[in-house]
Protein backbone atom coordinates (compact mmCIF):
# COMPACT_ATOMS: atom_id res chain seq x y z
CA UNK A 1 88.62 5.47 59.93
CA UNK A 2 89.70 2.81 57.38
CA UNK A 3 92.13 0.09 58.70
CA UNK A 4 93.52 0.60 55.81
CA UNK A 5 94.98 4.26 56.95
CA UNK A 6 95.92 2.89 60.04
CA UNK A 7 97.91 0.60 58.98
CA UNK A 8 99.64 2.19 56.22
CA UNK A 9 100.39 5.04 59.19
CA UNK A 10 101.83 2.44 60.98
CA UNK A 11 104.22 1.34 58.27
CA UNK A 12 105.36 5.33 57.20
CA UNK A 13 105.83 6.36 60.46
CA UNK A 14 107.44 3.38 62.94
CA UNK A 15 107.32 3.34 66.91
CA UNK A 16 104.19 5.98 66.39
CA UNK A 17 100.53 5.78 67.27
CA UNK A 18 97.32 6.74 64.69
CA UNK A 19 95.96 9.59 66.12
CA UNK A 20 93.40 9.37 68.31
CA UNK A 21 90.32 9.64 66.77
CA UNK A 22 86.18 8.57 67.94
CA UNK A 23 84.07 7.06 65.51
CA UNK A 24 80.92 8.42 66.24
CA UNK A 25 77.87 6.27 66.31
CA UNK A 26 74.92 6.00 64.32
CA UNK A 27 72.54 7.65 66.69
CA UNK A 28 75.21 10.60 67.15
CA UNK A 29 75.61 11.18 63.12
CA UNK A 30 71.65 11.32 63.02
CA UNK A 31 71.68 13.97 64.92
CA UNK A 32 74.18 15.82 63.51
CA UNK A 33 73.06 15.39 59.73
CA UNK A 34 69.64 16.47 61.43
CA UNK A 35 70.71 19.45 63.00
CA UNK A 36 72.94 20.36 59.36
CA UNK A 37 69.64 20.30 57.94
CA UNK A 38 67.88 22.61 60.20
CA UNK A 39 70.57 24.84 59.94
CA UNK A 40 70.01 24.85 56.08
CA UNK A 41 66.20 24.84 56.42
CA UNK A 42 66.17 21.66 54.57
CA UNK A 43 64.15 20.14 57.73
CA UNK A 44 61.50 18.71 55.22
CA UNK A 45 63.79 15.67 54.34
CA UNK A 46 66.11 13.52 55.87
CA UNK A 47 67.32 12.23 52.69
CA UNK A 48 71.47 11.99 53.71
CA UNK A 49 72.33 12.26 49.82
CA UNK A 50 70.90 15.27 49.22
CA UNK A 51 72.27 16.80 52.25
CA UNK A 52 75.80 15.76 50.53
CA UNK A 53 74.51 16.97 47.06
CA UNK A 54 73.16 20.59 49.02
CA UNK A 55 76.40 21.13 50.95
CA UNK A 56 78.39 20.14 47.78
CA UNK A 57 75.87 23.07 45.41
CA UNK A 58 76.03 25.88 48.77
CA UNK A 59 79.66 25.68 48.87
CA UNK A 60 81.67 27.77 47.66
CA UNK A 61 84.77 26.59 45.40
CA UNK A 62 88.28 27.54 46.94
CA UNK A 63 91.36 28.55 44.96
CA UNK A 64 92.84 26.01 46.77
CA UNK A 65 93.53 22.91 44.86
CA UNK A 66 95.59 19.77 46.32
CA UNK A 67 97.70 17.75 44.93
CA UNK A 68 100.62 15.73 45.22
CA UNK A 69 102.43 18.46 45.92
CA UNK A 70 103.27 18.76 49.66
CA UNK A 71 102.47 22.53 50.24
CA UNK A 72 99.12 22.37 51.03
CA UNK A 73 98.43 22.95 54.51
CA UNK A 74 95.17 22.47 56.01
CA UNK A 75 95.74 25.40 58.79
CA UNK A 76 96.91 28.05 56.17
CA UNK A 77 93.90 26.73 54.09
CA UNK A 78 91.23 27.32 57.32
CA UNK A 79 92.89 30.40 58.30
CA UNK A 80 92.47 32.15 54.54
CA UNK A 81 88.83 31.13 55.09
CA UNK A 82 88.39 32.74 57.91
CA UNK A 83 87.20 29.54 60.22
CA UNK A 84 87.19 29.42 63.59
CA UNK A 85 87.44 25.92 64.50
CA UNK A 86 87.78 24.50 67.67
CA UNK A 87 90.07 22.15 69.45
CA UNK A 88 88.29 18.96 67.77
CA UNK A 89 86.58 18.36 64.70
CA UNK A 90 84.42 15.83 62.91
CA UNK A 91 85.50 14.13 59.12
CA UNK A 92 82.77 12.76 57.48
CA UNK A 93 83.45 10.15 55.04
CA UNK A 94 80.60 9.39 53.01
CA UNK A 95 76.61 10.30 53.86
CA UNK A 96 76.49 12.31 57.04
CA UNK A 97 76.20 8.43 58.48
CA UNK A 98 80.15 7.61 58.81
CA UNK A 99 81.82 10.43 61.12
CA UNK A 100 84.57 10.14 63.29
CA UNK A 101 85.90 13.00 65.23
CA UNK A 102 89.35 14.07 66.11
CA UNK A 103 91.75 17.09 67.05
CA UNK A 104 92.34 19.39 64.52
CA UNK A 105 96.21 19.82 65.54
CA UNK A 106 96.28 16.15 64.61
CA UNK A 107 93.83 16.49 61.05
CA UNK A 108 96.20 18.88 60.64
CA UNK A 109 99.58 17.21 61.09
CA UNK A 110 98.57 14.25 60.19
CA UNK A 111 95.86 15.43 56.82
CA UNK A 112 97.81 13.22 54.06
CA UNK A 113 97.67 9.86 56.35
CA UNK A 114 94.26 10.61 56.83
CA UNK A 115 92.83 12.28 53.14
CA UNK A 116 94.09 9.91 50.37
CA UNK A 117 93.90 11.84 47.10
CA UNK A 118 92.37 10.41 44.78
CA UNK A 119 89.99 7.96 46.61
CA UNK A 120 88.29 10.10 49.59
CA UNK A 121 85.66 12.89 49.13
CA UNK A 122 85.11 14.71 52.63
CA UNK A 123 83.78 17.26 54.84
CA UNK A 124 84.98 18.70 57.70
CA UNK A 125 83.54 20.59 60.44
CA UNK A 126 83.64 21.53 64.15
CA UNK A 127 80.81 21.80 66.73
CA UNK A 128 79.51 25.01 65.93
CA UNK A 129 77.80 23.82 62.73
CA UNK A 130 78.55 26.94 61.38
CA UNK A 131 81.36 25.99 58.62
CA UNK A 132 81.93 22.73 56.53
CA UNK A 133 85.06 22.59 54.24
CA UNK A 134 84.70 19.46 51.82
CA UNK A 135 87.68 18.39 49.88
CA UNK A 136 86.91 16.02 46.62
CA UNK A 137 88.95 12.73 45.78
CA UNK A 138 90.44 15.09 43.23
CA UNK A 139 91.73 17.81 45.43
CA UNK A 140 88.83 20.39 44.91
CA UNK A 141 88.16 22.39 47.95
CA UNK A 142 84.65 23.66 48.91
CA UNK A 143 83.80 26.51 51.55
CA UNK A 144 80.18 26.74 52.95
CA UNK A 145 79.50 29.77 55.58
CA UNK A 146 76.08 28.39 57.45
């Protein structure tokens, strides 16, 4: 997570605490771009851009559109997907190589102090491997079913 977040939570929302959130090290995002890949049967290369690049062409593109309005809501956006997601989930911000994991109740409450529109391309998903939502720096929602 940036500092940068963190301290602009800070400032919006005084006397609170930034979620709690792990980020995961390198050895642990390896392994999770690796097993993304097997998943995908895209085991012959462990080239982290064009895991971004597949995810980004597999997915599917959701009606759902943020913007600066404040409606959006990442539940009701899961739920019309049909995702199953459990009690934490991971954010990756760039590559498959920067990942931090937190709960989803707090992705959730807490999505616009965490996904600045405009700047941050990412992609969610939970343990299971078996979903990734992305959301692009321009609002753009992507679904991909593995």
């Amino acid at each position: 997570m940036e500092q940068i977040k963190i301290d602009n939570f800070i400032k919006e929302h005084p006397g609170s605490s930034f979620p709690n959130y792990i980020h995961l090290e390198d050895k642990i995002c390896a392994d999770i771009s690796l097993s993304i890949l097997k998943k995908l049967n895209l085991i012959s290369t462990t080239d982290d851009l064009m895991l971004v690049n597949e995810v980004d062409k597999l997915g599917d593109i959701c009606d759902v559109v943020i913007s600066d309005d404040e409606n959006f809501n990442l539940k009701n956006t899961l739920s019309s997907l049909g995702v199953n997601y459990s009690k934490n989930v991971y954010i990756n911000w760039y590559r498959y190589d920067d990942i931090d994991k937190m709960k989803i109740d707090d992705l959730i409450n807490y999505f616009d102090d965490i996904w600045y529109l405009g700047s941050d391309d990412i992609d969610i998903f939970d343990e299971s491997l078996t979903w990734i939502v992305s959301i692009t720096h321009f609002g753009q929602v992507n679904f991909l079913k593995i």
